[in-house]
PDB file of N, CA and C in Angstrom:
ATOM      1  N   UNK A   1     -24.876 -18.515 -46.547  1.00  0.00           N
ATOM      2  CA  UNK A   1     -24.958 -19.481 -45.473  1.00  0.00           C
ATOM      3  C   UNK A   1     -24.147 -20.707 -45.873  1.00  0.00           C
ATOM      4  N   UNK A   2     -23.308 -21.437 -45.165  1.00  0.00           N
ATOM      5  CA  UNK A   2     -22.511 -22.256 -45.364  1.00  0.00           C
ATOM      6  C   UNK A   2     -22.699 -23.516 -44.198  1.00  0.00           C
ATOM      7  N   UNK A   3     -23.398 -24.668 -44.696  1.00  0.00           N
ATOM      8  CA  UNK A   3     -23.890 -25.557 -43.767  1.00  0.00           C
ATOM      9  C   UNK A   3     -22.713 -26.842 -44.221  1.00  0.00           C
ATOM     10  N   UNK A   4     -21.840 -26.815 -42.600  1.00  0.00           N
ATOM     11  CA  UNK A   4     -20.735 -28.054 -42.534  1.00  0.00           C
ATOM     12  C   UNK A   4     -21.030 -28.867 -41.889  1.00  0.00           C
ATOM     13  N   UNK A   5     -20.339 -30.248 -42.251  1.00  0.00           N
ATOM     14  CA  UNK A   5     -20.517 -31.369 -41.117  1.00  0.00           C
ATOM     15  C   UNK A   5     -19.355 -32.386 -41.290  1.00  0.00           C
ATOM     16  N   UNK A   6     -18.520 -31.943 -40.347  1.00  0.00           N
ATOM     17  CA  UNK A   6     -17.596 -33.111 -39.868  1.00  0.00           C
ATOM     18  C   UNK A   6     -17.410 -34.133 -40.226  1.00  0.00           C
ATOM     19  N   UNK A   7     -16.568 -35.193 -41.133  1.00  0.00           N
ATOM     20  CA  UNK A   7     -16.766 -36.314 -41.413  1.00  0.00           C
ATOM     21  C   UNK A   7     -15.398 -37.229 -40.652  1.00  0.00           C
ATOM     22  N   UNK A   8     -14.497 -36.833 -40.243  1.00  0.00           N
ATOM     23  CA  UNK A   8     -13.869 -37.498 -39.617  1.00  0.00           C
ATOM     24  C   UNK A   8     -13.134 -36.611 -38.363  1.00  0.00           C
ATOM     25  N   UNK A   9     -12.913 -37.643 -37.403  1.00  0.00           N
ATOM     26  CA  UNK A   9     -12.608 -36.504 -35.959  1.00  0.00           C
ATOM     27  C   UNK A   9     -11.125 -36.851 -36.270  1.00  0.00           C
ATOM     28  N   UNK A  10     -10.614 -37.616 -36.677  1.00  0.00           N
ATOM     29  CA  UNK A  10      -8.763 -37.534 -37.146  1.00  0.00           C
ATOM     30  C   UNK A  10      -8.506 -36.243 -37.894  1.00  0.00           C
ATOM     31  N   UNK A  11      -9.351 -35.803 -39.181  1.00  0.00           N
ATOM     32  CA  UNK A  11      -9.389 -35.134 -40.104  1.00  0.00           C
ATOM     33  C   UNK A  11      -9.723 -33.539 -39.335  1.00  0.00           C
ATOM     34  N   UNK A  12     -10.525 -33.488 -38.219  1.00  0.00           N
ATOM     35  CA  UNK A  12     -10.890 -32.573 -37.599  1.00  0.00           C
ATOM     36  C   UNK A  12      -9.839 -31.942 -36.873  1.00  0.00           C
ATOM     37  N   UNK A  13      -9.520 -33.051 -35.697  1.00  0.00           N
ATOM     38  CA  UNK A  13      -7.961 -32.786 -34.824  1.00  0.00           C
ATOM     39  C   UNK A  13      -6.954 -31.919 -35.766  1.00  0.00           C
ATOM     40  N   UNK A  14      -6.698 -32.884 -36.732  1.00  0.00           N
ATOM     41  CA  UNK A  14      -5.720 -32.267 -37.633  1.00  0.00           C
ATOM     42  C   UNK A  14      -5.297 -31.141 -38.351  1.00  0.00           C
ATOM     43  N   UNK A  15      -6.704 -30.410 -38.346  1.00  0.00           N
ATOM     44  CA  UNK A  15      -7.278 -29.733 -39.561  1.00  0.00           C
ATOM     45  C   UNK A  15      -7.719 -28.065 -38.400  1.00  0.00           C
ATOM     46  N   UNK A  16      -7.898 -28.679 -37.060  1.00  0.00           N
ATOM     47  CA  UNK A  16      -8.441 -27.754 -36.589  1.00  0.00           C
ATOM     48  C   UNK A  16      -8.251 -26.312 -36.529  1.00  0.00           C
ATOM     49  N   UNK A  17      -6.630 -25.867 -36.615  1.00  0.00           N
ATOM     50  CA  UNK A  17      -6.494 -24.544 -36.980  1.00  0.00           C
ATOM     51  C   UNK A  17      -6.956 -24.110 -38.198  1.00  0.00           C
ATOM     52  N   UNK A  18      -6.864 -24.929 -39.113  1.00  0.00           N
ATOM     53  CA  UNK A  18      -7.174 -24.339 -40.687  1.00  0.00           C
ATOM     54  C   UNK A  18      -8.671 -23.905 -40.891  1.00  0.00           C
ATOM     55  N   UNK A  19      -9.907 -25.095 -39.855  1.00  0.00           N
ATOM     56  CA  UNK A  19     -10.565 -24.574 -39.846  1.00  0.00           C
ATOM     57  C   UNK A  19     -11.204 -23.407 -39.147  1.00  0.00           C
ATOM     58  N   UNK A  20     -10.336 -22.853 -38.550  1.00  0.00           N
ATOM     59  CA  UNK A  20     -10.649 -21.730 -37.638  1.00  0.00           C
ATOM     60  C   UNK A  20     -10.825 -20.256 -38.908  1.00  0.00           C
ATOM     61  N   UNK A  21     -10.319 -20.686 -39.629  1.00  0.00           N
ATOM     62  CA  UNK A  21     -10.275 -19.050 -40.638  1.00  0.00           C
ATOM     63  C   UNK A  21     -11.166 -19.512 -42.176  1.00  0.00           C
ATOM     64  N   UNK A  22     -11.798 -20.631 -42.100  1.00  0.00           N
ATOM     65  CA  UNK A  22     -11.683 -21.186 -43.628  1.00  0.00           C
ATOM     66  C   UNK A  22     -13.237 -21.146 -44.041  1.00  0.00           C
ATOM     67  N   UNK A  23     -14.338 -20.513 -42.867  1.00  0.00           N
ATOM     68  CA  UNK A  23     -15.374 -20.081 -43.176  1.00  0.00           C
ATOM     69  C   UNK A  23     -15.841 -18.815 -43.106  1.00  0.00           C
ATOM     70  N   UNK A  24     -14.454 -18.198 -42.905  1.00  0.00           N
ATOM     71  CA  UNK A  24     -14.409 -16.352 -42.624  1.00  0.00           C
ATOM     72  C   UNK A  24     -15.430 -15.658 -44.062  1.00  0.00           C
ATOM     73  N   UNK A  25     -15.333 -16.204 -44.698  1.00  0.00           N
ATOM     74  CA  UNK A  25     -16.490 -15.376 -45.956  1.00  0.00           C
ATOM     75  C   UNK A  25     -17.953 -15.561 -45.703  1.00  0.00           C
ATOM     76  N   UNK A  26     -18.187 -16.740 -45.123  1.00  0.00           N
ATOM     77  CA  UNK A  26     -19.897 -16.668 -44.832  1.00  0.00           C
ATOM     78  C   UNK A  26     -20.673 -16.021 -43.990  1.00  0.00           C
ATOM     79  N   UNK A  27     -21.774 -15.592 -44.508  1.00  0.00           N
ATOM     80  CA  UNK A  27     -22.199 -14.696 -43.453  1.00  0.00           C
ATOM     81  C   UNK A  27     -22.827 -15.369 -42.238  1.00  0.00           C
ATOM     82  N   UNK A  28     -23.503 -16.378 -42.638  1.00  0.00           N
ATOM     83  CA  UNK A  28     -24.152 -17.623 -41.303  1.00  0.00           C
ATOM     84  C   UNK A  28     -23.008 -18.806 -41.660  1.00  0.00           C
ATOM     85  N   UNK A  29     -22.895 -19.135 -40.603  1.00  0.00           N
ATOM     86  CA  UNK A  29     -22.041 -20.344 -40.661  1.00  0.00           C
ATOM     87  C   UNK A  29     -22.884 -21.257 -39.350  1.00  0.00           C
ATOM     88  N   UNK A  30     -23.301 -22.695 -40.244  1.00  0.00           N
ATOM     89  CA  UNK A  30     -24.352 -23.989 -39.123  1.00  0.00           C
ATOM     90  C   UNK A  30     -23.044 -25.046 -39.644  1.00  0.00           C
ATOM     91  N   UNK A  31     -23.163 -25.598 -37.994  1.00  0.00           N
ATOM     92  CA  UNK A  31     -21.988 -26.875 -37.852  1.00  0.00           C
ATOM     93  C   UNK A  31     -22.708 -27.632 -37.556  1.00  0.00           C
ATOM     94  N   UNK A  32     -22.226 -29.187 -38.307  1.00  0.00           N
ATOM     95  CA  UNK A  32     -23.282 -30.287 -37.627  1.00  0.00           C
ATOM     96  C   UNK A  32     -22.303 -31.420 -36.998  1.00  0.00           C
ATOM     97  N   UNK A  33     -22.914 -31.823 -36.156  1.00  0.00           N
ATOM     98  CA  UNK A  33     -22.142 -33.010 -35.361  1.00  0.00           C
ATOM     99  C   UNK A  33     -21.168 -33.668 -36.301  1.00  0.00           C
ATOM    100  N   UNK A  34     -20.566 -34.730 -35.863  1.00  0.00           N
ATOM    101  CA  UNK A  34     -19.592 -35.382 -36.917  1.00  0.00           C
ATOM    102  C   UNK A  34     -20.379 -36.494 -37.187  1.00  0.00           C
ATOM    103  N   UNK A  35     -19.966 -37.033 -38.301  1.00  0.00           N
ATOM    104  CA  UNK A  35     -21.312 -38.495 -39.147  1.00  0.00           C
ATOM    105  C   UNK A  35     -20.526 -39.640 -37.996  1.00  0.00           C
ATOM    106  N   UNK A  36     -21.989 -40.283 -37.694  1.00  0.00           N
ATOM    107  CA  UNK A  36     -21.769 -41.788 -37.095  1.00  0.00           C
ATOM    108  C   UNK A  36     -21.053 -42.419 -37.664  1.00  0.00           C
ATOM    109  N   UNK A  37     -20.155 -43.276 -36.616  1.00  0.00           N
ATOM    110  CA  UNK A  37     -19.690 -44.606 -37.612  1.00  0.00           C
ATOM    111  C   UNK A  37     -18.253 -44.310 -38.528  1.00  0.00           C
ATOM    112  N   UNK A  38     -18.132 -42.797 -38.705  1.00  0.00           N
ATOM    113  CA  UNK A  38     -16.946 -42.510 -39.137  1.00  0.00           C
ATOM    114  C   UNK A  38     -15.693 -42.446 -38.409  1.00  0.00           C
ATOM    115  N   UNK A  39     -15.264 -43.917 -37.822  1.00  0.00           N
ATOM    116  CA  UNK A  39     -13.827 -43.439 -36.725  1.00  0.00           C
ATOM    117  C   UNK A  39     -14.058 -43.736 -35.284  1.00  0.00           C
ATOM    118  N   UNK A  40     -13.421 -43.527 -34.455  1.00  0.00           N
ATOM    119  CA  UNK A  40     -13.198 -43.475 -33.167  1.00  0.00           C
ATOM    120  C   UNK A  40     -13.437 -42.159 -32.664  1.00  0.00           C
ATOM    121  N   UNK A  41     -14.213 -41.895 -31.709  1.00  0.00           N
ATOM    122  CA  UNK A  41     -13.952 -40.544 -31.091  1.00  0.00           C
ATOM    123  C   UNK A  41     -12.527 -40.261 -30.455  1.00  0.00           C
ATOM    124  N   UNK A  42     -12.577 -38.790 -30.246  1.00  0.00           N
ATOM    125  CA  UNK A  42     -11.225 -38.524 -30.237  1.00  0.00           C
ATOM    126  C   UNK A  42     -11.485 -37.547 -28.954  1.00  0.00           C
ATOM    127  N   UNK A  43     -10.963 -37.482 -27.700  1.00  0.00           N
ATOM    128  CA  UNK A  43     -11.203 -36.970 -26.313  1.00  0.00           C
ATOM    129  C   UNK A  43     -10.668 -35.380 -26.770  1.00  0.00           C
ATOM    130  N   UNK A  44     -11.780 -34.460 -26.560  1.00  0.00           N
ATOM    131  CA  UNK A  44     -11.437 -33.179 -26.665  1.00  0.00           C
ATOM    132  C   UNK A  44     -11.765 -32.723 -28.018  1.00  0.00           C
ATOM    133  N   UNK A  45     -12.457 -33.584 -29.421  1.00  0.00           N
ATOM    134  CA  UNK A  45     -12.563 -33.434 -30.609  1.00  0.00           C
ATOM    135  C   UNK A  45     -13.884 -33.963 -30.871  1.00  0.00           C
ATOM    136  N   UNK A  46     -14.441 -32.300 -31.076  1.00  0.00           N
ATOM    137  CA  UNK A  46     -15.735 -32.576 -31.735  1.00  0.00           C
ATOM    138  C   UNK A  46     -16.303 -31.164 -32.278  1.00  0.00           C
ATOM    139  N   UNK A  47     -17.941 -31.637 -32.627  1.00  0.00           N
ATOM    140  CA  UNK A  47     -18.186 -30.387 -33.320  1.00  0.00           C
ATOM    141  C   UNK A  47     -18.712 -29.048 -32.594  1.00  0.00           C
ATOM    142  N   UNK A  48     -19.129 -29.284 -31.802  1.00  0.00           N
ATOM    143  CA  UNK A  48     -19.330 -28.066 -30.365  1.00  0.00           C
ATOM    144  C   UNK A  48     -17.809 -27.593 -30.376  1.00  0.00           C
ATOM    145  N   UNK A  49     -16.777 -28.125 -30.171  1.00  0.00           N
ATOM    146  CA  UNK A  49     -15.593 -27.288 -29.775  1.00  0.00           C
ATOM    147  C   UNK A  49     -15.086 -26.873 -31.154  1.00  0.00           C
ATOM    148  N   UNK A  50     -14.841 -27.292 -32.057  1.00  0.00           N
ATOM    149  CA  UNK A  50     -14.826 -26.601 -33.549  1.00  0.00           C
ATOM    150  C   UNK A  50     -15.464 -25.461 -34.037  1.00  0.00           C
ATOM    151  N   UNK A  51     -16.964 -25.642 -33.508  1.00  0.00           N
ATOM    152  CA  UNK A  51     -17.652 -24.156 -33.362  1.00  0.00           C
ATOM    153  C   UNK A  51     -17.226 -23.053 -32.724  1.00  0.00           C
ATOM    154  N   UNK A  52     -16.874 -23.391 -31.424  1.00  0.00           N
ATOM    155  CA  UNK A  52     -16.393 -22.557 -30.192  1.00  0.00           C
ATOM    156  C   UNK A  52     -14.878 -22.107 -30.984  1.00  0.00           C
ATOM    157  N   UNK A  53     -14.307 -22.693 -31.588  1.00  0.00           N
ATOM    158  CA  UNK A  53     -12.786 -22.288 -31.970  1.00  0.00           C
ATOM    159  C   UNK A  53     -12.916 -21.429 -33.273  1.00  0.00           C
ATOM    160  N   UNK A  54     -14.634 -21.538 -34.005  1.00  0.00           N
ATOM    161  CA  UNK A  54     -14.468 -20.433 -35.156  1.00  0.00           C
ATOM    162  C   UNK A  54     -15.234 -18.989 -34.205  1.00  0.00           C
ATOM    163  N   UNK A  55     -15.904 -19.119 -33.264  1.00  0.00           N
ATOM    164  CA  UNK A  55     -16.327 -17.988 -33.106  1.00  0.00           C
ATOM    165  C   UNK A  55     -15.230 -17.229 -32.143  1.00  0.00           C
ATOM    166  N   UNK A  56     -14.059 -17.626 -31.504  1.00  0.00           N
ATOM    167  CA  UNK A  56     -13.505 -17.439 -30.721  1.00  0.00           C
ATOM    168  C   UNK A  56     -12.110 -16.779 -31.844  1.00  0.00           C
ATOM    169  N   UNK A  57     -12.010 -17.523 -33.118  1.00  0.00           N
ATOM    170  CA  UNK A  57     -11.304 -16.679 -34.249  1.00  0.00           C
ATOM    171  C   UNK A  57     -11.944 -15.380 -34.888  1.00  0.00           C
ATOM    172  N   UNK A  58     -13.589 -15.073 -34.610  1.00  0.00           N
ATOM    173  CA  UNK A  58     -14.115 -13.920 -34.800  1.00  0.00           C
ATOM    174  C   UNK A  58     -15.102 -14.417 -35.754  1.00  0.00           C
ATOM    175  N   UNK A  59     -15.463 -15.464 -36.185  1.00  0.00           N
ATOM    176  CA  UNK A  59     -16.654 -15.652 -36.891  1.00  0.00           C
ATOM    177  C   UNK A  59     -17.825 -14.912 -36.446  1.00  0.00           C
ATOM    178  N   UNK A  60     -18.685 -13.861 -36.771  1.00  0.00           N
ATOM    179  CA  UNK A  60     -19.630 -13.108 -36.284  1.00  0.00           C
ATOM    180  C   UNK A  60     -21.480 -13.988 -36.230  1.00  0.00           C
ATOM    181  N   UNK A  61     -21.689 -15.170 -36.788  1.00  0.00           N
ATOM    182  CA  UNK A  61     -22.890 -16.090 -36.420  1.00  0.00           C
ATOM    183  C   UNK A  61     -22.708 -17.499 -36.635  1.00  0.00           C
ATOM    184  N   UNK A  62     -22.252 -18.336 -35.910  1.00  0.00           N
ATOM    185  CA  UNK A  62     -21.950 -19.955 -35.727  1.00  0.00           C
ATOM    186  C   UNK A  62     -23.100 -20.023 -34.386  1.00  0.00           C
ATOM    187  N   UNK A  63     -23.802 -21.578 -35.178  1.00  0.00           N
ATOM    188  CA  UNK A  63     -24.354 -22.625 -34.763  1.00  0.00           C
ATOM    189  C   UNK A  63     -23.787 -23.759 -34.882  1.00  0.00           C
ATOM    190  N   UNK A  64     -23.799 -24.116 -33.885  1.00  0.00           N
ATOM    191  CA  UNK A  64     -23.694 -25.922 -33.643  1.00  0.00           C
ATOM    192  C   UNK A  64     -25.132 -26.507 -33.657  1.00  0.00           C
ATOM    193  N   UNK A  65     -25.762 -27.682 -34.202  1.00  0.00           N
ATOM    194  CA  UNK A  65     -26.162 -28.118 -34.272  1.00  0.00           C
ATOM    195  C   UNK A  65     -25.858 -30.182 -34.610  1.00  0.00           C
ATOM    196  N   UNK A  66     -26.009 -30.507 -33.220  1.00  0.00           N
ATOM    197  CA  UNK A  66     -25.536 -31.960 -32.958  1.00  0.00           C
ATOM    198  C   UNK A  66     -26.293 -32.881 -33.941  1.00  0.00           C
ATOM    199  N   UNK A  67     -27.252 -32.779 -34.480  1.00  0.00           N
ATOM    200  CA  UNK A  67     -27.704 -33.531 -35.051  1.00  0.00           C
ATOM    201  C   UNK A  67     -28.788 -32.944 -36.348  1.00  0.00           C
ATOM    202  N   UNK A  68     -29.109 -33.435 -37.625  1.00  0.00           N
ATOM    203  CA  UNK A  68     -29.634 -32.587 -38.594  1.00  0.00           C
ATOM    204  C   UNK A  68     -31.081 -32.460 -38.718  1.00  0.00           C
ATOM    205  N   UNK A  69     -31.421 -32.923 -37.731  1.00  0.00           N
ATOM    206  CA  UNK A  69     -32.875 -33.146 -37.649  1.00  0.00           C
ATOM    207  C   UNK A  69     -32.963 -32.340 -36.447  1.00  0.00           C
ATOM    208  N   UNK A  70     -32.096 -31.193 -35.785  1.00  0.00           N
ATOM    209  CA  UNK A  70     -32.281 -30.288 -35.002  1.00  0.00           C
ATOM    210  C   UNK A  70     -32.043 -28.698 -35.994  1.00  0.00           C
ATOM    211  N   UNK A  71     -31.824 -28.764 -37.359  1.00  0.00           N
ATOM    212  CA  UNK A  71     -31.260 -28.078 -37.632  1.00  0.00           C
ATOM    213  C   UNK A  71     -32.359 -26.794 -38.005  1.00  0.00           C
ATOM    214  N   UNK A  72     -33.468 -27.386 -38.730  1.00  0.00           N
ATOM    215  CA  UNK A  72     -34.823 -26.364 -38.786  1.00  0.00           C
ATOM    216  C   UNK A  72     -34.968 -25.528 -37.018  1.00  0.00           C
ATOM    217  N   UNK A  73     -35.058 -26.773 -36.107  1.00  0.00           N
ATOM    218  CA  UNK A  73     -35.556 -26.259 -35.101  1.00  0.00           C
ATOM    219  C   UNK A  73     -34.714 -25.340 -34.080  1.00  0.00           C
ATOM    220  N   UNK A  74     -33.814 -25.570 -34.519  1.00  0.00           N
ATOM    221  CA  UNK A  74     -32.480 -24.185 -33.952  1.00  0.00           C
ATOM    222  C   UNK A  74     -32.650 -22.592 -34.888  1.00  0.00           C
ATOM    223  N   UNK A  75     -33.474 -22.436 -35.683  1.00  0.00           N
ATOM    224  CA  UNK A  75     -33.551 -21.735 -36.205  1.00  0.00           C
ATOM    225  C   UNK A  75     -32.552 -21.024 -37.476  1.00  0.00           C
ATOM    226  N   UNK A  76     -31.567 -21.936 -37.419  1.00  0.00           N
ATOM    227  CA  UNK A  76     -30.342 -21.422 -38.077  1.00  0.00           C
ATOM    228  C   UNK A  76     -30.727 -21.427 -39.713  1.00  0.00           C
ATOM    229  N   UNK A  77     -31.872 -22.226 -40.548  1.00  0.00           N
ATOM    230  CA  UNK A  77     -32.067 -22.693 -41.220  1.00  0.00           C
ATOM    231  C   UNK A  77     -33.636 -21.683 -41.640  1.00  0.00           C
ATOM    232  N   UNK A  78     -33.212 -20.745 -43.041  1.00  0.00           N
ATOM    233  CA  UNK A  78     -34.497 -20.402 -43.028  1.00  0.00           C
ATOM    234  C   UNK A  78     -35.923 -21.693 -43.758  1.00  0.00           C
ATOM    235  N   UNK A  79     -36.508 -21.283 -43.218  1.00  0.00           N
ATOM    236  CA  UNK A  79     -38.153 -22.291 -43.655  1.00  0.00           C
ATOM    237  C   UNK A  79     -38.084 -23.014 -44.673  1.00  0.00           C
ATOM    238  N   UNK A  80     -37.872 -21.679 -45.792  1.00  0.00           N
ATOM    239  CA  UNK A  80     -38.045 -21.795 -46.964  1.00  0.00           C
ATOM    240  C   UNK A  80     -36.715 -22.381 -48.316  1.00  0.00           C
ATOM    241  N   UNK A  81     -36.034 -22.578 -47.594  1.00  0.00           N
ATOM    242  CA  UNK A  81     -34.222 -23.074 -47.802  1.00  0.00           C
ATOM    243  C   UNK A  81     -34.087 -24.508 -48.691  1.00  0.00           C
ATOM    244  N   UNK A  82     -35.138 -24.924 -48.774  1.00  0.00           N
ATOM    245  CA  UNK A  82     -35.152 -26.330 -49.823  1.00  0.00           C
ATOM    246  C   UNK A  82     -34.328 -27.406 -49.272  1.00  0.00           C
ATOM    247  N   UNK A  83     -33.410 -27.002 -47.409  1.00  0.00           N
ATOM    248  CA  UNK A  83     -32.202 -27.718 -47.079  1.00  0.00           C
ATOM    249  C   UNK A  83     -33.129 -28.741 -46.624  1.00  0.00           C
ATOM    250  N   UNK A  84     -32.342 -30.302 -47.347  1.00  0.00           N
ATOM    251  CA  UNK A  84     -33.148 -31.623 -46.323  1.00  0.00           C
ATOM    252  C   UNK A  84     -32.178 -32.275 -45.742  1.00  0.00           C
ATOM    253  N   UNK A  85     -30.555 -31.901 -45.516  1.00  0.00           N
ATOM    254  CA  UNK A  85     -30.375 -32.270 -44.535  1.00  0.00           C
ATOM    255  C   UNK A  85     -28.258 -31.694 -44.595  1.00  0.00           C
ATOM    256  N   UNK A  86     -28.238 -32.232 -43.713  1.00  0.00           N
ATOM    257  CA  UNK A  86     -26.536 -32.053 -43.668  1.00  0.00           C
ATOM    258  C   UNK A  86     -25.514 -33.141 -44.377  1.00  0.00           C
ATOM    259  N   UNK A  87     -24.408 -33.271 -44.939  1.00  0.00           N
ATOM    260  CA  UNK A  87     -23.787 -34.018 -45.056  1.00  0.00           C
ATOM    261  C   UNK A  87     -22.406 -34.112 -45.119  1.00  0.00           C
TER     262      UNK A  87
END
């Protein structure tokens, strides 16, 4: 399981093809919103459509998850996972 989170939407835009293939080894792949406060939003750049662009490259289980305190409750996250949060 490979739990990401966005830290800059410049870095994202930029980056976005590369990340389309660059979590191809994990078997769960959870996306988390991009961190507050980091930048300007960027129209058309975020972490919902970053998701949509790895499963649309063939990633076989991507979650988005907007925020990390949704992340237990999306289920993507087993119980017992010791995860306390995204970063």
């Amino acid at each position: 399981m490979v739990l990401f989170q966005p830290h800059r939407y410049t870095r994202t835009r930029d980056l976005l093809e590369d990340f389309a293939k660059a979590f191809d080894q994990s078997d769960v792949f959870v996306l988390g919103g991009h961190l507050r406060g980091r930048g300007a939003t960027i129209p058309g750049v975020s972490g919902a459509k970053l998701a949509d662009i790895i499963r649309v490259a063939g990633h076989p289980s991507v979650t988005f998850v907007e925020r990390k305190d949704q992340l237990v409750d999306s289920g993507a996250a087993p119980s017992e996972s010791g995860i306390s949060s995204l970063r």
